[in-house]
Protein backbone atom coordinates (compact mmCIF):
# COMPACT_ATOMS: atom_id res chain seq x y z
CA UNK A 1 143.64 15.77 -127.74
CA UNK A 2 142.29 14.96 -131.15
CA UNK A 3 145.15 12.66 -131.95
CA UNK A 4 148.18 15.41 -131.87
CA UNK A 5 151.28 15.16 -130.58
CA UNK A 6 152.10 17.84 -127.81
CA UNK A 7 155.37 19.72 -128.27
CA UNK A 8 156.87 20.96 -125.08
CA UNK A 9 157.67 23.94 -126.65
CA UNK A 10 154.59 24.38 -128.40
CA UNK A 11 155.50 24.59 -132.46
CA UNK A 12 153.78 23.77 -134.94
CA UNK A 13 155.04 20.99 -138.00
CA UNK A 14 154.78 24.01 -140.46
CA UNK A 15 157.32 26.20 -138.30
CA UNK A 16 159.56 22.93 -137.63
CA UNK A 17 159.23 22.19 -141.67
CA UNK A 18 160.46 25.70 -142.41
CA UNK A 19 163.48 25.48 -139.63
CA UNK A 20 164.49 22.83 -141.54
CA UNK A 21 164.38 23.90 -144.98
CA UNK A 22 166.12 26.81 -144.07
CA UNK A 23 169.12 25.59 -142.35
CA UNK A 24 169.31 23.18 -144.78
CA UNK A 25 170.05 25.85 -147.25
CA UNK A 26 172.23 28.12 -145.05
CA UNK A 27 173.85 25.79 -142.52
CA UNK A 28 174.25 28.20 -139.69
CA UNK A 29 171.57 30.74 -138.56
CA UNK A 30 170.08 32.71 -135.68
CA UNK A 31 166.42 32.22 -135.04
CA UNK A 32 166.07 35.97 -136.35
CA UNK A 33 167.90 35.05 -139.86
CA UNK A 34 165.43 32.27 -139.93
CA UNK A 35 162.13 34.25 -139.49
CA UNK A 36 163.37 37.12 -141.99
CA UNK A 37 164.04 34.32 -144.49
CA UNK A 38 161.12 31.80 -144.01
CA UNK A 39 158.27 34.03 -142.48
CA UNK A 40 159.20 37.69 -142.75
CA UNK A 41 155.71 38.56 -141.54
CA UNK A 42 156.14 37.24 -138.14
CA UNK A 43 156.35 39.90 -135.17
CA UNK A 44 159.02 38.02 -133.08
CA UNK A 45 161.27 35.18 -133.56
CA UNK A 46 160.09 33.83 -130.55
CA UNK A 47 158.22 31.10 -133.11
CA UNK A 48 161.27 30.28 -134.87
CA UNK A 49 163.37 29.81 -131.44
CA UNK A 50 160.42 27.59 -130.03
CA UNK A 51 160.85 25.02 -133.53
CA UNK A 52 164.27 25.13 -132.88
CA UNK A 53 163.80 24.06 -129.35
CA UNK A 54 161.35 21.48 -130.40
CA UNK A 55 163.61 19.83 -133.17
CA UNK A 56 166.33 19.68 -130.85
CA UNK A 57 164.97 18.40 -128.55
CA UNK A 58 164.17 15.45 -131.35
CA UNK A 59 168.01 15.77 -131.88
CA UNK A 60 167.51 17.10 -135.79
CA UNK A 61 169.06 21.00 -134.89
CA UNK A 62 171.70 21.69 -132.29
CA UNK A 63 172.96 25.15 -131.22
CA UNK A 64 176.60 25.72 -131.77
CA UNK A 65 177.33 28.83 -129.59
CA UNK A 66 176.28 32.56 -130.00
CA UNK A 67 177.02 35.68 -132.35
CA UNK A 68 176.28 39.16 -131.01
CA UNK A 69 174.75 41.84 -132.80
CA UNK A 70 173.50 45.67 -132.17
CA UNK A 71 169.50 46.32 -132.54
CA UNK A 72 167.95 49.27 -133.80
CA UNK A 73 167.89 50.68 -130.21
CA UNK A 74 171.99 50.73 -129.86
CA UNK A 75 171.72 47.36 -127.47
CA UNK A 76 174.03 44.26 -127.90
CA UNK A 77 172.07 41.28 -128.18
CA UNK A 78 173.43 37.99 -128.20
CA UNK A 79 171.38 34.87 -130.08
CA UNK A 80 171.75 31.48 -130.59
CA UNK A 81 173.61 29.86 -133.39
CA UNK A 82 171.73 26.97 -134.85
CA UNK A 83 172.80 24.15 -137.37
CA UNK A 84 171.35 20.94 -138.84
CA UNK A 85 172.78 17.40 -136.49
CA UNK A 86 173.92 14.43 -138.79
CA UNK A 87 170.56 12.72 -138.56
CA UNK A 88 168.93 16.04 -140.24
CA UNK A 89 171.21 16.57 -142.77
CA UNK A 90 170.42 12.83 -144.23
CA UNK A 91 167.11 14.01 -144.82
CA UNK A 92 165.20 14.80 -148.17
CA UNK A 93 164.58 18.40 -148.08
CA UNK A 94 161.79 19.22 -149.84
CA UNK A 95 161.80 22.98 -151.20
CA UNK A 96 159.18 24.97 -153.57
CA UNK A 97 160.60 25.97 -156.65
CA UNK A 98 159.81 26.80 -160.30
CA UNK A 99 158.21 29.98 -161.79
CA UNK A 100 154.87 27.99 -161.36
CA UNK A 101 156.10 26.75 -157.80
CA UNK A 102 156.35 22.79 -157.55
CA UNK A 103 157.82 20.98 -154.49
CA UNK A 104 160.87 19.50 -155.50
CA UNK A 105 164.08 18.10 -154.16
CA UNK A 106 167.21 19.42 -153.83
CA UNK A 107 169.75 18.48 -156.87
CA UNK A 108 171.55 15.47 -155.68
CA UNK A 109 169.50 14.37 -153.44
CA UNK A 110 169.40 10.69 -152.54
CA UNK A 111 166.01 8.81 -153.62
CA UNK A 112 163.23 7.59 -151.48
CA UNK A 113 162.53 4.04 -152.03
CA UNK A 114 159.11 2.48 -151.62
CA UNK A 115 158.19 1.61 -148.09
CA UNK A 116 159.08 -2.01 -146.00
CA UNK A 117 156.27 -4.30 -146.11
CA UNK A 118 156.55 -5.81 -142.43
């Protein structure tokens, strides 16, 4: 298929990208945190559960349990709690910043070094 990889859940790299970023700012969030933060446009978090699904099934998010809240309509709803693994957390977050917007990384961040010749 063109050269693309197939994700069983079906998300793209720009909703998995902005899973991570996210989480990597707030730690712990529900899918429905996530999409009011990263992609307030969105209709449903259904697209921010599916990247969440996908990168843990790649072992980079893991769900830690479940918080309840009440909706609009009086209902209890109860969503998944989702966190960054150890692997994920190693990673060099990228985030745009700056009044003129710049991708940068976070302050601290460990260095990338210049790829292995092998």
């Amino acid at each position: 298929m063109g050269g693309t990889k197939r994700r069983p859940y079906g998300s793209t790299a720009k909703t998995r990208q902005m899973v991570l970023a996210a989480l990597g700012v707030v730690k712990v969030a529900t899918a429905e945190q996530i999409r009011q933060l990263m992609c307030p446009g969105t209709a449903s978090a259904q697209t921010v559960r599916n990247g969440c699904l996908d990168l843990g099934r790649d072992g980079l998010v893991e769900s830690l349990g479940s918080a309840s809240r009440t909706n609009a309509a009086g209902n209890l709803v109860s969503e998944k709690l989702w966190n960054l693994t150890g692997p994920a957390s190693r990673l060099r977050l990228r985030c745009w910043t700056g009044r003129r917007g710049r991708w940068a990384a976070p302050h601290g961040a460990p260095r990338v070094r210049g790829r292995s010749t092998r």
